[in-house]
PDB file of N, CA and C in Angstrom:
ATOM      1  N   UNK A   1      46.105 -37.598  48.539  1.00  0.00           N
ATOM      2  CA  UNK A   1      47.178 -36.616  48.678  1.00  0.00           C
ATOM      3  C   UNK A   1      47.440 -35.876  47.356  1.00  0.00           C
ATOM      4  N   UNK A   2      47.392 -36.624  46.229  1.00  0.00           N
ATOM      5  CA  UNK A   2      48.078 -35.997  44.861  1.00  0.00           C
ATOM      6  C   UNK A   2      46.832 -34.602  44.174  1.00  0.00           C
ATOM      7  N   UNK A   3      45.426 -35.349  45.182  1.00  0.00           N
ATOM      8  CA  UNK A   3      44.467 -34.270  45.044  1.00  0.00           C
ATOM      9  C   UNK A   3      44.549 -33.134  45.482  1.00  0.00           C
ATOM     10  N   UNK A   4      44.843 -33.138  46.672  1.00  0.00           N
ATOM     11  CA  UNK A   4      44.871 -32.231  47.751  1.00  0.00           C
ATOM     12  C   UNK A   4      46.252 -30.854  47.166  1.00  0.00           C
ATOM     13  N   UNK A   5      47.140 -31.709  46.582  1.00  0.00           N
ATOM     14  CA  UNK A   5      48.112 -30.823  46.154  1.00  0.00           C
ATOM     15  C   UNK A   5      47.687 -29.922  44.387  1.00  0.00           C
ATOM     16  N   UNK A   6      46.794 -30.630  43.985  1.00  0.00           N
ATOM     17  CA  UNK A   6      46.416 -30.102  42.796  1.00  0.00           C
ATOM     18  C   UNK A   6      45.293 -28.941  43.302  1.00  0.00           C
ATOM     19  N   UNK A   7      44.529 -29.384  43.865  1.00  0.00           N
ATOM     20  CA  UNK A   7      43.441 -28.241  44.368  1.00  0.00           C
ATOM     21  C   UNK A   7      44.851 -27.158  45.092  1.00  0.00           C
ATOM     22  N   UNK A   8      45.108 -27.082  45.731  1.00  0.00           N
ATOM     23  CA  UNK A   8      46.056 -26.080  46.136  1.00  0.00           C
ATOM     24  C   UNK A   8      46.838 -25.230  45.227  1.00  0.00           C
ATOM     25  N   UNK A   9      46.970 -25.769  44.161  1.00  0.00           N
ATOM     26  CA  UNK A   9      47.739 -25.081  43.302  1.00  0.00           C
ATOM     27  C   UNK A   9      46.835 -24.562  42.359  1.00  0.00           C
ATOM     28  N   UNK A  10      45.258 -25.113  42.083  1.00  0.00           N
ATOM     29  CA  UNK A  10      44.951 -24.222  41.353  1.00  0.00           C
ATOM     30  C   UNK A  10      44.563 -23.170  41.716  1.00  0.00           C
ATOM     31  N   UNK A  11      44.497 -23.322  43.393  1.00  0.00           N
ATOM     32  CA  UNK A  11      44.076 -22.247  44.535  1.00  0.00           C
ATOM     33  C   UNK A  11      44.862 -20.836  44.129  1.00  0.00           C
ATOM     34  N   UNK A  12      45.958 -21.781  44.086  1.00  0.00           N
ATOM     35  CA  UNK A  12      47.372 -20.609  44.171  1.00  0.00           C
ATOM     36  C   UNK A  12      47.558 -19.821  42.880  1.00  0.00           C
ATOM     37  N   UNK A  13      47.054 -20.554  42.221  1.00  0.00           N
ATOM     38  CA  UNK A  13      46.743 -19.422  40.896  1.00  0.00           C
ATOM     39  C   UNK A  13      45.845 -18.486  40.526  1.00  0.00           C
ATOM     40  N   UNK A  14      44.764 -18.946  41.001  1.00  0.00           N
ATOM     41  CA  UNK A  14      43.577 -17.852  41.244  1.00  0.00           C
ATOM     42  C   UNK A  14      44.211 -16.761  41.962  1.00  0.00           C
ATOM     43  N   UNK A  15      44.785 -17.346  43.566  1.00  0.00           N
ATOM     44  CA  UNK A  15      45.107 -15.698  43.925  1.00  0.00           C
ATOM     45  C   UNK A  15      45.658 -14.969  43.372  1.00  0.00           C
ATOM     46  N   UNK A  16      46.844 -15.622  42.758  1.00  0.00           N
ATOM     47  CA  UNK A  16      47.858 -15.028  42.007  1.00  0.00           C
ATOM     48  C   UNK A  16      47.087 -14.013  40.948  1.00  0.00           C
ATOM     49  N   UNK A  17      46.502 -14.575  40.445  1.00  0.00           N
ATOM     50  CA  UNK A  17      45.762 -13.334  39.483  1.00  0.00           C
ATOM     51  C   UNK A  17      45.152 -12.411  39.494  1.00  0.00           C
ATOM     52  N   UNK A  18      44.336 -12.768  41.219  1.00  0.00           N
ATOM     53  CA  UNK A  18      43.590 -11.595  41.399  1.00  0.00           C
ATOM     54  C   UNK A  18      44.477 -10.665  42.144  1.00  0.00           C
ATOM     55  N   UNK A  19      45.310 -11.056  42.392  1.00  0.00           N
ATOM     56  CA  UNK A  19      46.519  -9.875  42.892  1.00  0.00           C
ATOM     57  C   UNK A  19      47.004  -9.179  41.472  1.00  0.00           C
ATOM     58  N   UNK A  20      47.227  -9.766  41.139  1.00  0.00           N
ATOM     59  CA  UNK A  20      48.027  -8.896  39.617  1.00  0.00           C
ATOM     60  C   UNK A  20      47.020  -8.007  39.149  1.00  0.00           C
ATOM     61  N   UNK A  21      45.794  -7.838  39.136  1.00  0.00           N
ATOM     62  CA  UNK A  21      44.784  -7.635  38.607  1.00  0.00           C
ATOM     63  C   UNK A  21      44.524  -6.564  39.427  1.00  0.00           C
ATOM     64  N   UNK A  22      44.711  -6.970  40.585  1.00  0.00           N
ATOM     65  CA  UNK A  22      44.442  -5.769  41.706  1.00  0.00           C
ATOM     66  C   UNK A  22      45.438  -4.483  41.691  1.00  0.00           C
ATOM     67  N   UNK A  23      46.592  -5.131  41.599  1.00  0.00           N
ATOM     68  CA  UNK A  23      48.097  -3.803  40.963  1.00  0.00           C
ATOM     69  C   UNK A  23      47.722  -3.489  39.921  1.00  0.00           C
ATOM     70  N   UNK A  24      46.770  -3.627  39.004  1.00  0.00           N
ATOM     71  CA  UNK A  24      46.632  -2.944  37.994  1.00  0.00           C
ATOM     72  C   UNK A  24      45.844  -1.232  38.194  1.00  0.00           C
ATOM     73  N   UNK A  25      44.688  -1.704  39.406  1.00  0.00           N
ATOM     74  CA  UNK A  25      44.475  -0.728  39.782  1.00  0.00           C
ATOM     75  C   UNK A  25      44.383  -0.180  41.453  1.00  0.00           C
ATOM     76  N   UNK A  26      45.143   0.718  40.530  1.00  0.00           N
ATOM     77  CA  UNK A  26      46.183   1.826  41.828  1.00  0.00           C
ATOM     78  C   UNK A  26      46.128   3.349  41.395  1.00  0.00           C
ATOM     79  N   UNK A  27      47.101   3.976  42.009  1.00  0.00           N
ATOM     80  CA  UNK A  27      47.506   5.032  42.042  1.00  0.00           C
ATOM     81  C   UNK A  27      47.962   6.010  40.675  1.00  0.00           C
ATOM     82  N   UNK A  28      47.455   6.481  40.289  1.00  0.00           N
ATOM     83  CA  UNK A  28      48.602   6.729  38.820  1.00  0.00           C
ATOM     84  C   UNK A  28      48.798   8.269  38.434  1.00  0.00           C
ATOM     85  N   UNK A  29      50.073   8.672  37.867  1.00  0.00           N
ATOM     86  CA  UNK A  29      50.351   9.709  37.700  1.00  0.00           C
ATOM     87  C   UNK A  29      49.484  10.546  36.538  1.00  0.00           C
ATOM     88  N   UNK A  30      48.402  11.740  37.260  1.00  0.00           N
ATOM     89  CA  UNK A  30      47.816  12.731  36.221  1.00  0.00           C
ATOM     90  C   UNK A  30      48.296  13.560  35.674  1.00  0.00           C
ATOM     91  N   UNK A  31      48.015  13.575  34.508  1.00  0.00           N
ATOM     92  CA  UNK A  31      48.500  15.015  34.032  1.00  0.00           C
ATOM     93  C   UNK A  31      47.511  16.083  33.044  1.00  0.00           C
ATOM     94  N   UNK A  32      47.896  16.731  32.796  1.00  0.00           N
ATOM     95  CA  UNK A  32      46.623  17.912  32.441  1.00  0.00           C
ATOM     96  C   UNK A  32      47.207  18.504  31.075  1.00  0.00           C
ATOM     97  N   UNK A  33      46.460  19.187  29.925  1.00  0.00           N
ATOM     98  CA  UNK A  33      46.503  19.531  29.012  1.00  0.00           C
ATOM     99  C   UNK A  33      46.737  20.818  28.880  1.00  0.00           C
ATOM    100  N   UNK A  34      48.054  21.711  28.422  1.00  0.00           N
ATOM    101  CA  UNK A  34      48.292  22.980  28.786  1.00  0.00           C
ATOM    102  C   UNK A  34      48.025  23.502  26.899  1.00  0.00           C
ATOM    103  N   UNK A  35      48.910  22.898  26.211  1.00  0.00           N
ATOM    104  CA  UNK A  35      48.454  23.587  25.054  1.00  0.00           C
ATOM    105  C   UNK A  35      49.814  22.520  24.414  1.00  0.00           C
ATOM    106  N   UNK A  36      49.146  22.532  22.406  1.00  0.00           N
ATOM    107  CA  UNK A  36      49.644  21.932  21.563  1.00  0.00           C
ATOM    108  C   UNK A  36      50.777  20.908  21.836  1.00  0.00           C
ATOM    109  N   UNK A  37      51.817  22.005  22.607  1.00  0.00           N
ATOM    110  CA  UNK A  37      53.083  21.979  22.869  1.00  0.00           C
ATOM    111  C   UNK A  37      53.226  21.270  24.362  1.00  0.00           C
ATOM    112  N   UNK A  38      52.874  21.268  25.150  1.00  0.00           N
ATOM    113  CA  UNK A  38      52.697  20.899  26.554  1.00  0.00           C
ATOM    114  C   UNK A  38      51.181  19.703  26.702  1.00  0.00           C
ATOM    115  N   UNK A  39      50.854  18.952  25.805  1.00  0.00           N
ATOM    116  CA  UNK A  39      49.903  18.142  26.033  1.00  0.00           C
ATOM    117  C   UNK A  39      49.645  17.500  27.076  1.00  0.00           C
ATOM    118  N   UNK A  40      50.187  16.999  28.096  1.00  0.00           N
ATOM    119  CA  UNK A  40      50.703  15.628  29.815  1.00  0.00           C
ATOM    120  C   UNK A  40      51.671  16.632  29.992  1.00  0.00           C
ATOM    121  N   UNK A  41      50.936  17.974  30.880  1.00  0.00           N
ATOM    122  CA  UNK A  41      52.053  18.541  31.499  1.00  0.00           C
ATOM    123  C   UNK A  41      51.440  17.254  33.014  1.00  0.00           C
ATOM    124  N   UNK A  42      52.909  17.452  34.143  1.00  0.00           N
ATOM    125  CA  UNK A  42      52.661  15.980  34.947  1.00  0.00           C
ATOM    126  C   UNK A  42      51.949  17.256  35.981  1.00  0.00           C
ATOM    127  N   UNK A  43      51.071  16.403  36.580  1.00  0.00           N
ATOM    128  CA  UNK A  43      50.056  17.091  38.187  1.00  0.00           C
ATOM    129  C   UNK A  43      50.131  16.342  38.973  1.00  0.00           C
ATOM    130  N   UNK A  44      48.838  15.905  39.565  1.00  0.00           N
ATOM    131  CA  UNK A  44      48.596  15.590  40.866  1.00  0.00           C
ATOM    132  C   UNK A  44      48.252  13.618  40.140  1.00  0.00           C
ATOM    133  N   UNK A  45      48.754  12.864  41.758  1.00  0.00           N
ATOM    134  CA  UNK A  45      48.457  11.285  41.290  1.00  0.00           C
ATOM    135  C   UNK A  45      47.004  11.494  41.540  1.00  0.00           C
ATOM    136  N   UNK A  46      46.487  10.612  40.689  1.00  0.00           N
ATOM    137  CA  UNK A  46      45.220  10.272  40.292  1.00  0.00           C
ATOM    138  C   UNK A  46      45.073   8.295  40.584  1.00  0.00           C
ATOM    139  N   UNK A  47      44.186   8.042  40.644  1.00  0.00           N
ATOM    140  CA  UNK A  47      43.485   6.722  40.699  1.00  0.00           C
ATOM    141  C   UNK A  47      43.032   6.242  39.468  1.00  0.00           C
ATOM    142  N   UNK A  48      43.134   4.982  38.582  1.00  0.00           N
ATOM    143  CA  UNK A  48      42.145   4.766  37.346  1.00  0.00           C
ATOM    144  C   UNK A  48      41.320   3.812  38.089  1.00  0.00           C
ATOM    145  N   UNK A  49      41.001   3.888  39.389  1.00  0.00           N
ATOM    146  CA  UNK A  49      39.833   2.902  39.862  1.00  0.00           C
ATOM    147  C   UNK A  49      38.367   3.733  39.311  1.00  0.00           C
ATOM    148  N   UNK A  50      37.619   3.405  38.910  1.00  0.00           N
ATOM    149  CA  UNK A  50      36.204   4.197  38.084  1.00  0.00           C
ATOM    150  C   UNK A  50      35.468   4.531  39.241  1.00  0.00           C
ATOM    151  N   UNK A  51      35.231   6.055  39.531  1.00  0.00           N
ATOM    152  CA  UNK A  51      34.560   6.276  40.629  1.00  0.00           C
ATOM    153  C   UNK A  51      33.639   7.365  39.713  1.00  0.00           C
ATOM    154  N   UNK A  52      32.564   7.942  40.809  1.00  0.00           N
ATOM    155  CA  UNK A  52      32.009   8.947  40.383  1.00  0.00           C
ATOM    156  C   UNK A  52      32.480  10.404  40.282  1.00  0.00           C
ATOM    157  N   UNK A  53      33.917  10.746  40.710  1.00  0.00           N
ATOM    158  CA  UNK A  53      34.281  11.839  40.858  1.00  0.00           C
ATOM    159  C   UNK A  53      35.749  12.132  40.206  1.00  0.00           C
ATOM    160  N   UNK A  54      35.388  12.465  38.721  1.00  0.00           N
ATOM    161  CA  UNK A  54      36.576  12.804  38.352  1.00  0.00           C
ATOM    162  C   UNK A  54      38.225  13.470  38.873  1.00  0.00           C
ATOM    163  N   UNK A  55      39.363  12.664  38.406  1.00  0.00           N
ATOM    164  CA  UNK A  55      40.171  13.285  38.588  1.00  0.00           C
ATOM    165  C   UNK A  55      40.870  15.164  38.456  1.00  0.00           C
ATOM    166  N   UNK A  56      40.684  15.940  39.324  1.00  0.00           N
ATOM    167  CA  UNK A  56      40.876  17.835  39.196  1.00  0.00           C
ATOM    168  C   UNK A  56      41.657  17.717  39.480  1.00  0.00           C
ATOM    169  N   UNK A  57      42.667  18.743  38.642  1.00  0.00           N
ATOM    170  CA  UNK A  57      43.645  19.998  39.435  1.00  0.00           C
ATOM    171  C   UNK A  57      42.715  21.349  39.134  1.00  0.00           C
ATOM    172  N   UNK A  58      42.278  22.031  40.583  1.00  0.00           N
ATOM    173  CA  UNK A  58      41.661  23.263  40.219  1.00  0.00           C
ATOM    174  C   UNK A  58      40.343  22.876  39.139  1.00  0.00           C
ATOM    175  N   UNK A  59      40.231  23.635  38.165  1.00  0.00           N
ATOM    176  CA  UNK A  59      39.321  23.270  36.954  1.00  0.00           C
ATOM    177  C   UNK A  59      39.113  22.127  36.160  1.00  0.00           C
ATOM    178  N   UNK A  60      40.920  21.982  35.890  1.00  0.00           N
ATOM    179  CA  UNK A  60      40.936  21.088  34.555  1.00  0.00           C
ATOM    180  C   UNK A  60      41.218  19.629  34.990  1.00  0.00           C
ATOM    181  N   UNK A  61      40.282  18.980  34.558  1.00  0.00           N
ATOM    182  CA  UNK A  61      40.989  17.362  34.240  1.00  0.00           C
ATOM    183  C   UNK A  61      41.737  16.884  34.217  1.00  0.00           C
ATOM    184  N   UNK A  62      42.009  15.949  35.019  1.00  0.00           N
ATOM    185  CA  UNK A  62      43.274  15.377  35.053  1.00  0.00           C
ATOM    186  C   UNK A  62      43.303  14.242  34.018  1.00  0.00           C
ATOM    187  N   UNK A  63      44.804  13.724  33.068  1.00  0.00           N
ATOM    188  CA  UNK A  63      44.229  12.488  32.207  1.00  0.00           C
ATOM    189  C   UNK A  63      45.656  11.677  32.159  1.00  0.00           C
ATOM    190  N   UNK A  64      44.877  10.480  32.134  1.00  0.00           N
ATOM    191  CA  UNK A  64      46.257   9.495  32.161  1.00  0.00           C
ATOM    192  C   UNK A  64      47.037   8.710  30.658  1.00  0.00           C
ATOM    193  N   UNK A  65      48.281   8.325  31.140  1.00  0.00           N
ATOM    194  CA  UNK A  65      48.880   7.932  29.923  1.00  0.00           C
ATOM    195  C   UNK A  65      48.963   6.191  29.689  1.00  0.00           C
ATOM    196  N   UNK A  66      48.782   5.574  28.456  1.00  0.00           N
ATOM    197  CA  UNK A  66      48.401   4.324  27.940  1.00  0.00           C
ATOM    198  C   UNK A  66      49.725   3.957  28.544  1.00  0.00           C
ATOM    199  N   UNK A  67      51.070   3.999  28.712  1.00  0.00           N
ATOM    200  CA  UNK A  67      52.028   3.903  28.611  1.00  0.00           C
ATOM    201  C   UNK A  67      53.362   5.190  29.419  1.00  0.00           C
ATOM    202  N   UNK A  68      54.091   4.908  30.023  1.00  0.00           N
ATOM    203  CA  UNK A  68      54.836   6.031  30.396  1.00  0.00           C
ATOM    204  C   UNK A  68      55.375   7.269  29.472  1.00  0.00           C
ATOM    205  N   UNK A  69      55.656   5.921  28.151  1.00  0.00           N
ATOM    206  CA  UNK A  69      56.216   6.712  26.996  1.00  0.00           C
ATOM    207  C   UNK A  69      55.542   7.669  26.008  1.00  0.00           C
ATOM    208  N   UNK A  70      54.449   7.351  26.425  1.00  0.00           N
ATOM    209  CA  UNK A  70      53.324   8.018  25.065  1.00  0.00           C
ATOM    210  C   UNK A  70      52.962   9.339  25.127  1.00  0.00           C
ATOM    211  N   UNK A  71      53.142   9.986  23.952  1.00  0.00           N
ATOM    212  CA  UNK A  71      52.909  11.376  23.921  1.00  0.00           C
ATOM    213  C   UNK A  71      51.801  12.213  24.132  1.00  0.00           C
ATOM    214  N   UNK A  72      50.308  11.521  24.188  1.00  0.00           N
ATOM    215  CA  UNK A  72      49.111  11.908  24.766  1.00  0.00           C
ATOM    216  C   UNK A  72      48.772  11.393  25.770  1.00  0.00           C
ATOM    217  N   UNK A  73      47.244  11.889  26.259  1.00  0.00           N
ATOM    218  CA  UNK A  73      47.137  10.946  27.950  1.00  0.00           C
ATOM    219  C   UNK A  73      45.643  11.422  27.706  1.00  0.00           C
ATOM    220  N   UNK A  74      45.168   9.964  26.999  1.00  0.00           N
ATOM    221  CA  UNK A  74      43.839  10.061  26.847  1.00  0.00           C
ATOM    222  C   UNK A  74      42.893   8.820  27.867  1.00  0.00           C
ATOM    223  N   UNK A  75      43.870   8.519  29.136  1.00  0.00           N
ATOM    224  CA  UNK A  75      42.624   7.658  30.155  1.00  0.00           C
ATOM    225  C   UNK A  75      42.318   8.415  30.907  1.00  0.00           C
ATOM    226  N   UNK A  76      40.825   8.565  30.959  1.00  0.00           N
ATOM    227  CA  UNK A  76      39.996   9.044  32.067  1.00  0.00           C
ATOM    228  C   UNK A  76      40.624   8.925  33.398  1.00  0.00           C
ATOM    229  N   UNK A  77      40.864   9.573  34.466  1.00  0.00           N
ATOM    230  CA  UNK A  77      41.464   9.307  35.640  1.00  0.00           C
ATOM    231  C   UNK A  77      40.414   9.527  36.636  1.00  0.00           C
ATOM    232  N   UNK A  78      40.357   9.276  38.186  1.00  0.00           N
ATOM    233  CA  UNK A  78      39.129   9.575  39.079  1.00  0.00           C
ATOM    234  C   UNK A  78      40.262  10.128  40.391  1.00  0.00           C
ATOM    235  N   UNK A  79      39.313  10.700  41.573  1.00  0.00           N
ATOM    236  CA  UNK A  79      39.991  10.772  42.495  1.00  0.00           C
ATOM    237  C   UNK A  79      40.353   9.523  43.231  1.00  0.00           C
ATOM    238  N   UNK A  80      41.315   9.906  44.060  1.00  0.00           N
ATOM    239  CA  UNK A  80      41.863   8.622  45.023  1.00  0.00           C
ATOM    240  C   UNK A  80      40.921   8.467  46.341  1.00  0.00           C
ATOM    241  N   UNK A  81      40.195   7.307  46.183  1.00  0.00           N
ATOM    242  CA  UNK A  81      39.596   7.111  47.697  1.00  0.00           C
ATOM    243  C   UNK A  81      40.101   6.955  48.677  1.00  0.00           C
ATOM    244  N   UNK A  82      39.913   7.604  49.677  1.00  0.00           N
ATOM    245  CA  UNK A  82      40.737   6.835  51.199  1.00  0.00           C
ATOM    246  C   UNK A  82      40.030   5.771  51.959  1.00  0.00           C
TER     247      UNK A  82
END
């Protein structure tokens, strides 16, 4: 019995992680580079799941931010798969 409850729990931690891991990648807000002054103007949500097809608005690139707070937005973003 005292086995059975240890295997279960290390069960339960594995999932646990690969869920957290999995919310990591999602949905995320793009934004695009207008000039000096306007660096993350905000656009269209973007995906940071790594696909072959970059995140667009129109022409330009969409790019994501390290942080909500941060004043550049230098992660690569992709489109959202359905």
């Amino acid at each position: 019995m005292p086995l059975a409850v240890m295997v279960l729990g290390v069960a339960g931690a594995f999932i646990t992680t690969s869920m957290s891991s999995t919310k990591a990648l999602a949905n995320v807000q793009g934004y695009r580079f207008v000039s000096q002054a306007d660096p993350c103007h905000l656009d269209l949500m973007c995906s940071n799941v790594v696909t072959a097809n970059v995140c667009t608005s129109g022409s330009n690139q969409l790019w994501g931010k390290t942080n909500p707070s941060a004043a550049t937005c230098q992660i690569p973003l992709y489109k959202i798969q359905n």
